[in-house]
N, C-alpha and C. Protein backbone atom coordinates (compact mmCIF):
# COMPACT_ATOMS: atom_id res chain seq x y z
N UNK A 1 88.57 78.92 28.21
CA UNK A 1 87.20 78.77 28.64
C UNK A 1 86.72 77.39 28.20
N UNK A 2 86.16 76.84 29.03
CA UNK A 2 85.78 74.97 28.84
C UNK A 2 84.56 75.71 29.17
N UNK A 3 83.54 74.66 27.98
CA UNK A 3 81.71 74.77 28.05
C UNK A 3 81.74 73.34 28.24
N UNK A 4 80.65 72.72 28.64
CA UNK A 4 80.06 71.05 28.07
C UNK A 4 78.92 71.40 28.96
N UNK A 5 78.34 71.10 27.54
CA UNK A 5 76.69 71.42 27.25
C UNK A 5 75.76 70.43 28.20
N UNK A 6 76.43 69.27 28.80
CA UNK A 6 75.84 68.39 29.99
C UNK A 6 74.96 69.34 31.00
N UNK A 7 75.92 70.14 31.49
CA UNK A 7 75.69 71.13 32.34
C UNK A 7 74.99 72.29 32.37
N UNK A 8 74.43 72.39 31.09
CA UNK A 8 74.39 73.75 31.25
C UNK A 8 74.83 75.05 30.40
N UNK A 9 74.85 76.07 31.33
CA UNK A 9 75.73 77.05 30.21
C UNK A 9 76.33 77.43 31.66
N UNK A 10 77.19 76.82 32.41
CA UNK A 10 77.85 76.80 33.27
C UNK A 10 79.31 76.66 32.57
N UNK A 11 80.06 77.99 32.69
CA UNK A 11 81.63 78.20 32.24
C UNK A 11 82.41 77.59 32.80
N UNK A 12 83.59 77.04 32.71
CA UNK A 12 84.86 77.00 33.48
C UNK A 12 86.05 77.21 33.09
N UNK A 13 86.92 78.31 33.89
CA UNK A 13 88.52 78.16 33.52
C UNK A 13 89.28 76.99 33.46
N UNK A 14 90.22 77.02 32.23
CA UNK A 14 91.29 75.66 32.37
C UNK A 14 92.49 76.35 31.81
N UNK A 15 93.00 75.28 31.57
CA UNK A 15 94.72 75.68 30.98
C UNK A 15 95.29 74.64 30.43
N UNK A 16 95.56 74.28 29.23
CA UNK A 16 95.73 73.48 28.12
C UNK A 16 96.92 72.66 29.31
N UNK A 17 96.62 71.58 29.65
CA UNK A 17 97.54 70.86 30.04
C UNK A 17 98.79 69.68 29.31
N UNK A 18 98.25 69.14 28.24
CA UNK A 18 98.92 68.44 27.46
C UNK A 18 98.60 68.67 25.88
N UNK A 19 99.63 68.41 24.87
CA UNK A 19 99.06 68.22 23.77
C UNK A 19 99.70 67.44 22.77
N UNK A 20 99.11 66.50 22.37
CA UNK A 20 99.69 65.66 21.59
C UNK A 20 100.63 66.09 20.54
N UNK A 21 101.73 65.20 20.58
CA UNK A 21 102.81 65.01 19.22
C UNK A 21 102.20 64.65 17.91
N UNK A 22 101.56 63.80 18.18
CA UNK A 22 101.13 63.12 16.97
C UNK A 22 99.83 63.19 16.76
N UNK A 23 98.89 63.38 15.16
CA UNK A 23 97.82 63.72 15.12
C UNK A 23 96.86 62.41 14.76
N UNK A 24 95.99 62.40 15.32
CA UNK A 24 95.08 60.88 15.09
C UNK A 24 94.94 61.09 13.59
N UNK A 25 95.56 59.62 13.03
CA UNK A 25 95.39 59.94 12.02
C UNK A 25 93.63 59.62 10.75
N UNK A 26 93.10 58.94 11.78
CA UNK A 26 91.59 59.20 10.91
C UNK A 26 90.35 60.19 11.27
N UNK A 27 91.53 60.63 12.45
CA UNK A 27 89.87 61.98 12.94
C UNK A 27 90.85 63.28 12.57
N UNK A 28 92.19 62.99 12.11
CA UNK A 28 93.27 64.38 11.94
C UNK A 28 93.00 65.43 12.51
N UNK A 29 93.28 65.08 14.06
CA UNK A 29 93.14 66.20 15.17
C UNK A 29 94.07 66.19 16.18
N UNK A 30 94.20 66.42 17.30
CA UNK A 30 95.26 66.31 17.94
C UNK A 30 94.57 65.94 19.43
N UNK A 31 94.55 65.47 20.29
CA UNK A 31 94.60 65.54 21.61
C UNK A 31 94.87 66.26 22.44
N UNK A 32 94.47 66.99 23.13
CA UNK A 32 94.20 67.94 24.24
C UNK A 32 93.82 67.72 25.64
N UNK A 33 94.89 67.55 26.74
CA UNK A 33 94.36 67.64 27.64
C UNK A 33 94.09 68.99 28.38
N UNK A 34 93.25 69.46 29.29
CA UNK A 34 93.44 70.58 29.69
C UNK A 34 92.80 70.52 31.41
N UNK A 35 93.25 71.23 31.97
CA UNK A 35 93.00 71.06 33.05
C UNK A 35 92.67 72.39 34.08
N UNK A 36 91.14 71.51 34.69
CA UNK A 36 90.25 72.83 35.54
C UNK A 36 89.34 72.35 36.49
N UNK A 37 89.34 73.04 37.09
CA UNK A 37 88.32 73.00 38.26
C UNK A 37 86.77 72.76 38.55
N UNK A 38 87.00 71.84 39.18
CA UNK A 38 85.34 71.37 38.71
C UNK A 38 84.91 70.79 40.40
N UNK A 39 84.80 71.88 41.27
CA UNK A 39 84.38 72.02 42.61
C UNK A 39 83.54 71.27 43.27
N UNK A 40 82.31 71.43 42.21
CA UNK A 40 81.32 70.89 42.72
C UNK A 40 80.79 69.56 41.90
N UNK A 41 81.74 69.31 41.21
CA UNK A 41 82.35 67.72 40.77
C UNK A 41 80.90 67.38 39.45
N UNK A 42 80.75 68.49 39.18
CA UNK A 42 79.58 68.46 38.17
C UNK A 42 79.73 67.77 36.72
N UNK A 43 81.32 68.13 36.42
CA UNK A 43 81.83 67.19 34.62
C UNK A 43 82.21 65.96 35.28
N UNK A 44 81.39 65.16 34.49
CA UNK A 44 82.02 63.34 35.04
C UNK A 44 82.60 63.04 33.92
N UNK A 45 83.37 61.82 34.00
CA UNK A 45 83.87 60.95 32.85
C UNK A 45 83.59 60.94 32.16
N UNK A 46 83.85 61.13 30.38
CA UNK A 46 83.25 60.70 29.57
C UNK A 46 82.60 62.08 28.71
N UNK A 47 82.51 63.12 29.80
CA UNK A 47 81.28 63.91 29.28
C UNK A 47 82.17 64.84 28.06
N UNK A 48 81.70 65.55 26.87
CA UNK A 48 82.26 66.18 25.84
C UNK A 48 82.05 67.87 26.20
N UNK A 49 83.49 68.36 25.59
CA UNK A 49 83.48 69.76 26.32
C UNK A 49 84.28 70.51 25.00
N UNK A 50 83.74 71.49 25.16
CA UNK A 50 84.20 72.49 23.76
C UNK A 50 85.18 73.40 24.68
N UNK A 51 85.91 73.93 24.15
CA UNK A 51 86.93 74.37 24.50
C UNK A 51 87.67 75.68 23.69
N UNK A 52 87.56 76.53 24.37
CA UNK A 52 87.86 77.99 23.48
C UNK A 52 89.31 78.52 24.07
N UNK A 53 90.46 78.15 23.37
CA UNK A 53 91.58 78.40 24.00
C UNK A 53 92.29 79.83 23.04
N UNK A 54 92.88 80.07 24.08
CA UNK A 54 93.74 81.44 23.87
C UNK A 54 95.40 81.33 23.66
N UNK A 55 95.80 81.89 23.22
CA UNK A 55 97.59 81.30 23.14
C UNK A 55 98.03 82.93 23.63
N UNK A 56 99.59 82.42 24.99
CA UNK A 56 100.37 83.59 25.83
C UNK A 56 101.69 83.21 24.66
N UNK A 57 101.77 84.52 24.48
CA UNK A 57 103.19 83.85 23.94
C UNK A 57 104.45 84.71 24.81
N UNK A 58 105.10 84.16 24.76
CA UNK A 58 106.03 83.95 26.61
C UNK A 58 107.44 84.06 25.82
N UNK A 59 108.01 85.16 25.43
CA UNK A 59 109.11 86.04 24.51
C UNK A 59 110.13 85.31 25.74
N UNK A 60 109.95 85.61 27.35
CA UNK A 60 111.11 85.61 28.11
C UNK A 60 111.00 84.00 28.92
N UNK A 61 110.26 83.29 28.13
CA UNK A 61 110.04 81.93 28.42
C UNK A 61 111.81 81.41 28.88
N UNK A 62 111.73 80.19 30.16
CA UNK A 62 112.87 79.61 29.78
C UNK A 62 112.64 78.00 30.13
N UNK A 63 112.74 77.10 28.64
CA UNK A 63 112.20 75.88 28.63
C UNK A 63 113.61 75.26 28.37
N UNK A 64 113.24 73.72 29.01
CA UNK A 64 114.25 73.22 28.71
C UNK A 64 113.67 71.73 27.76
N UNK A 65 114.59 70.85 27.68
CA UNK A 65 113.80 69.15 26.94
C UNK A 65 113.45 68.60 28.29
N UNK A 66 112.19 67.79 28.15
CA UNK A 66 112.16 66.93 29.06
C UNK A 66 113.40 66.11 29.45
N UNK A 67 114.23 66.11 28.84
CA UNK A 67 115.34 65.22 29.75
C UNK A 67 116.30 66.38 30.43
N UNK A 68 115.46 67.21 30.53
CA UNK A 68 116.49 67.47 31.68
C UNK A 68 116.33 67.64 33.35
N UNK A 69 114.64 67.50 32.97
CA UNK A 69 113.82 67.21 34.41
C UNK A 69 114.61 65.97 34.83
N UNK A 70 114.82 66.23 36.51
CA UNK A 70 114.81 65.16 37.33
C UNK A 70 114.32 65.09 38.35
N UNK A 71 112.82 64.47 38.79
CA UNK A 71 112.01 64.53 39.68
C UNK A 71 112.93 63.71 41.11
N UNK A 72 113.05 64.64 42.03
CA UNK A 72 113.40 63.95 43.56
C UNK A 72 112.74 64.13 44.34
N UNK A 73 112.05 63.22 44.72
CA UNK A 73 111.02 63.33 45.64
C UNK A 73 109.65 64.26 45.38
N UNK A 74 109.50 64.88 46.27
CA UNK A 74 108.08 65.91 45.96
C UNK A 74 108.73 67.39 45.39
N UNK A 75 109.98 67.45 44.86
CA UNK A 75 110.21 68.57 44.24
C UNK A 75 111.09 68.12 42.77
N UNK A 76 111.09 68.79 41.85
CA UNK A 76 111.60 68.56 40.58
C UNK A 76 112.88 69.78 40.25
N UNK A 77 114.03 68.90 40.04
CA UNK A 77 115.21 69.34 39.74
C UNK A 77 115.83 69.69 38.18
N UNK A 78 116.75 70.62 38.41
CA UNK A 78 117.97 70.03 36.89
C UNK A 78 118.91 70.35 37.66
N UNK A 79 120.14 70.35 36.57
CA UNK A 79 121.93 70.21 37.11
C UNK A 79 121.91 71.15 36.31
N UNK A 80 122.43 71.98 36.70
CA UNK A 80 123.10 73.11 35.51
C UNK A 80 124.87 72.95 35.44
N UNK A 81 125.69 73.69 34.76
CA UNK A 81 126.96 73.64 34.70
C UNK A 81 127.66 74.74 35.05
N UNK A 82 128.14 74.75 36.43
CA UNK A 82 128.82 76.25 37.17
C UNK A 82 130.11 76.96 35.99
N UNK A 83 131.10 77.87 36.56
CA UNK A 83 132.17 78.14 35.67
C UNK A 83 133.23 77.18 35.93
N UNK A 84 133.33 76.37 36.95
CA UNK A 84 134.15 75.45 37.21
C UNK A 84 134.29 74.34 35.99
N UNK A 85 132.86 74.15 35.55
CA UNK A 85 132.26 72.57 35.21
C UNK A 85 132.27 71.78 36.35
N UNK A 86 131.32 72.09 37.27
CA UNK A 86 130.94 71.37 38.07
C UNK A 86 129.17 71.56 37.63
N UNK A 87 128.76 69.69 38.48
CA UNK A 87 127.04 70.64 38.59
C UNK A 87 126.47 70.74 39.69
N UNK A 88 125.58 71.48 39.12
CA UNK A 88 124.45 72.52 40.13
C UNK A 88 123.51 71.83 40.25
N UNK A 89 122.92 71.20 41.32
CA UNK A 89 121.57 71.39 41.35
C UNK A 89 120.60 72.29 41.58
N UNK A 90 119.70 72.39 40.60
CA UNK A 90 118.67 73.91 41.04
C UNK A 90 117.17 73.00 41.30
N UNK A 91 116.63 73.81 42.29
CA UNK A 91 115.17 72.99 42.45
C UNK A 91 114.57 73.98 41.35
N UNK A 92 112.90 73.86 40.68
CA UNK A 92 112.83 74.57 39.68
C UNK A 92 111.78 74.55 40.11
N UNK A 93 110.49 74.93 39.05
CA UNK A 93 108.76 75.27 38.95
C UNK A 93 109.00 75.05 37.77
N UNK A 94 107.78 74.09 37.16
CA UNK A 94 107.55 73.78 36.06
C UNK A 94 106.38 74.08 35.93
N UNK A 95 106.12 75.10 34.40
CA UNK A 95 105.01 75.41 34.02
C UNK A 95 104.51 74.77 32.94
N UNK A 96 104.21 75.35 31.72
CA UNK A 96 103.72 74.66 30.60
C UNK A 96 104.11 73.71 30.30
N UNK A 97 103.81 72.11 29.46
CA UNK A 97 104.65 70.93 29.43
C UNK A 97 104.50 71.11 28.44
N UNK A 98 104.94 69.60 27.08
CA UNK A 98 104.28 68.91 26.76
C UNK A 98 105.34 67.58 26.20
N UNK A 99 105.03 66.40 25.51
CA UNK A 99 105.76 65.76 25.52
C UNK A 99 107.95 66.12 25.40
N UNK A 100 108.06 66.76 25.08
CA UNK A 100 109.09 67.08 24.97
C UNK A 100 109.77 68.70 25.04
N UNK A 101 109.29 69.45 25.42
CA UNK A 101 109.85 70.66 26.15
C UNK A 101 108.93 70.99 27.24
N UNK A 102 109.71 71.59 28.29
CA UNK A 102 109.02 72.20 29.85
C UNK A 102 109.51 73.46 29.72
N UNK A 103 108.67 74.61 30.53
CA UNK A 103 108.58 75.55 30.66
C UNK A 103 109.03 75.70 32.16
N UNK A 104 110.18 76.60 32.48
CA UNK A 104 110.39 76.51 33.79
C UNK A 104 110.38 77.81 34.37
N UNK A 105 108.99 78.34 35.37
CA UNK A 105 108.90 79.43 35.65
C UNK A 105 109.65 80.15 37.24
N UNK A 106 110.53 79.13 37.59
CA UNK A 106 111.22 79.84 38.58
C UNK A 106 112.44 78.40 38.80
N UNK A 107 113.59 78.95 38.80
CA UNK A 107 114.60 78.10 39.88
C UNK A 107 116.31 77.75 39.10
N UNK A 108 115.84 78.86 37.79
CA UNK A 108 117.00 79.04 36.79
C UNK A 108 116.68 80.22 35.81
N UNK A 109 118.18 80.95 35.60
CA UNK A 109 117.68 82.01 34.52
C UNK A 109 117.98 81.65 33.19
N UNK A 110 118.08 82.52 32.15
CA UNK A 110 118.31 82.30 30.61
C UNK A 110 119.73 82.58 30.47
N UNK A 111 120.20 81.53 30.06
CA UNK A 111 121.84 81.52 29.54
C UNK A 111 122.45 80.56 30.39
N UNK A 112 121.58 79.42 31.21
CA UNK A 112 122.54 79.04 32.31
C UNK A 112 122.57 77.95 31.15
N UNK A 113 123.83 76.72 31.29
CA UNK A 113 123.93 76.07 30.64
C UNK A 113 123.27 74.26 31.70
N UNK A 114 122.29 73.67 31.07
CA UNK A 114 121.82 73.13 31.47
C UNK A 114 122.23 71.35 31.58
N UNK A 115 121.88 70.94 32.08
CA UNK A 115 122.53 69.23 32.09
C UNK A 115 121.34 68.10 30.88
N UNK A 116 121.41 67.96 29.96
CA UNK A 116 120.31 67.24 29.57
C UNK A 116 120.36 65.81 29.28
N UNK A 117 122.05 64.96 29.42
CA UNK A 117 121.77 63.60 29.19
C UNK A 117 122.83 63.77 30.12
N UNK A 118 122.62 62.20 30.64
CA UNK A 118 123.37 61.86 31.65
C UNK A 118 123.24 62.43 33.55
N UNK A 119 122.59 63.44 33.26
CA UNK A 119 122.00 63.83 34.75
C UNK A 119 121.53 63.11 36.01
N UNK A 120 120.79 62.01 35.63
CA UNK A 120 120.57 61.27 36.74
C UNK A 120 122.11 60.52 36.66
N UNK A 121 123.15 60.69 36.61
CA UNK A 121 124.03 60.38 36.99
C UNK A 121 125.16 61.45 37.84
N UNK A 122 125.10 62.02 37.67
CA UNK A 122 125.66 63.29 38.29
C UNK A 122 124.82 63.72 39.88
N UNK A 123 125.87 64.68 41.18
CA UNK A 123 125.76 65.13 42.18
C UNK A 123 125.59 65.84 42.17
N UNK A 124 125.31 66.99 43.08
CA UNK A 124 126.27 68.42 43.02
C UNK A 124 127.46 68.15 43.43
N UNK A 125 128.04 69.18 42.52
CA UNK A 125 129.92 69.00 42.56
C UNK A 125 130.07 68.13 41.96
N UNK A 126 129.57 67.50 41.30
CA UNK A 126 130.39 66.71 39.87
C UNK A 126 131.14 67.46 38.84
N UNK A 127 132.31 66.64 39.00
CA UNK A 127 132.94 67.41 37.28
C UNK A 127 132.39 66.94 36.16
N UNK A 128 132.34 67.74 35.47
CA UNK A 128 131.25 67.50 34.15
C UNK A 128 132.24 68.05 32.89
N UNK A 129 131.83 67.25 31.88
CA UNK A 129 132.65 67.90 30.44
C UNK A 129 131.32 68.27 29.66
N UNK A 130 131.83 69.48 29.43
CA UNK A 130 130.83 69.87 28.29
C UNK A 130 131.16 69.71 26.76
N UNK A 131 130.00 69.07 26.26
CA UNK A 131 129.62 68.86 24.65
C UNK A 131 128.94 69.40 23.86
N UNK A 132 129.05 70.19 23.14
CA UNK A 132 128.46 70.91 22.44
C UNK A 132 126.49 70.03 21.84
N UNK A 133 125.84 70.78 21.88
CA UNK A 133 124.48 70.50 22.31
C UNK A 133 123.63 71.40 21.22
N UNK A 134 122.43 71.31 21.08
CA UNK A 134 121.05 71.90 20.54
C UNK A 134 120.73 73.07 21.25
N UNK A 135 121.13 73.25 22.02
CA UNK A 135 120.60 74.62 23.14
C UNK A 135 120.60 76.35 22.29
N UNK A 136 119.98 77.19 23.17
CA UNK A 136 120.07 78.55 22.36
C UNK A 136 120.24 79.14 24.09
């Protein structure tokens, strides 16, 4: 729930869009972007908004590192690794971000083994060697 008192006591839904790594270190807070709908274009630039957020916690989540996104064109990819060791391209849906893990809510399941360096180098049907990695 986003308030800013500019307006009113006019509510709006959002959804935590970004959040900082690192905490400012003389206001020791963090950065928040969040992102919502504003129709009738009423929050302008600048204006200050309180923000009452809720946390999903997502047990069957399946995130990967940002490096394993590879944006092509107007849709966003990864390579996964078949039983061959070849790769896959899967188109995906990306949900929650933030600097360094994505949340991917459709276009791969849990356990696939994923491509995370070297990908923008790879096809589908590339032979690929696998290296033991950070993954769960």
């Amino acid at each position: 729930e986003v308030r800013v008192k500019a307006v009113g006591d006019q509510k709006f839904k959002g959804a935590i869009a970004n959040v900082a790594t690192v905490a400012d270190p003389m206001k020791r807070n963090y950065a928040v972007k969040v992102s919502l709908d504003n129709p009738d274009n009423v929050i302008k630039s600048g204006m200050f908004a309180e923000v009452i957020a809720s946390t999903i916690n997502k047990d069957d989540a399946v995130c990967v590192p940002q490096s394993a996104i590879v944006p092509k064109g107007a849709t966003t990819v990864v390579y996964v690794v078949d039983k061959d060791n070849r790769a896959r391209e899967k188109q995906v849906t990306v949900g929650i971000e933030n600097t360094t893990i994505v949340e991917l809510t459709d276009g791969i399941q849990p356990g696939e083994k994923v491509i995370t360096k070297g990908n923008t180098l790879v096809n589908e049907g590339t032979l690929v060697r696998v290296v033991a990695g950070g993954g769960k």
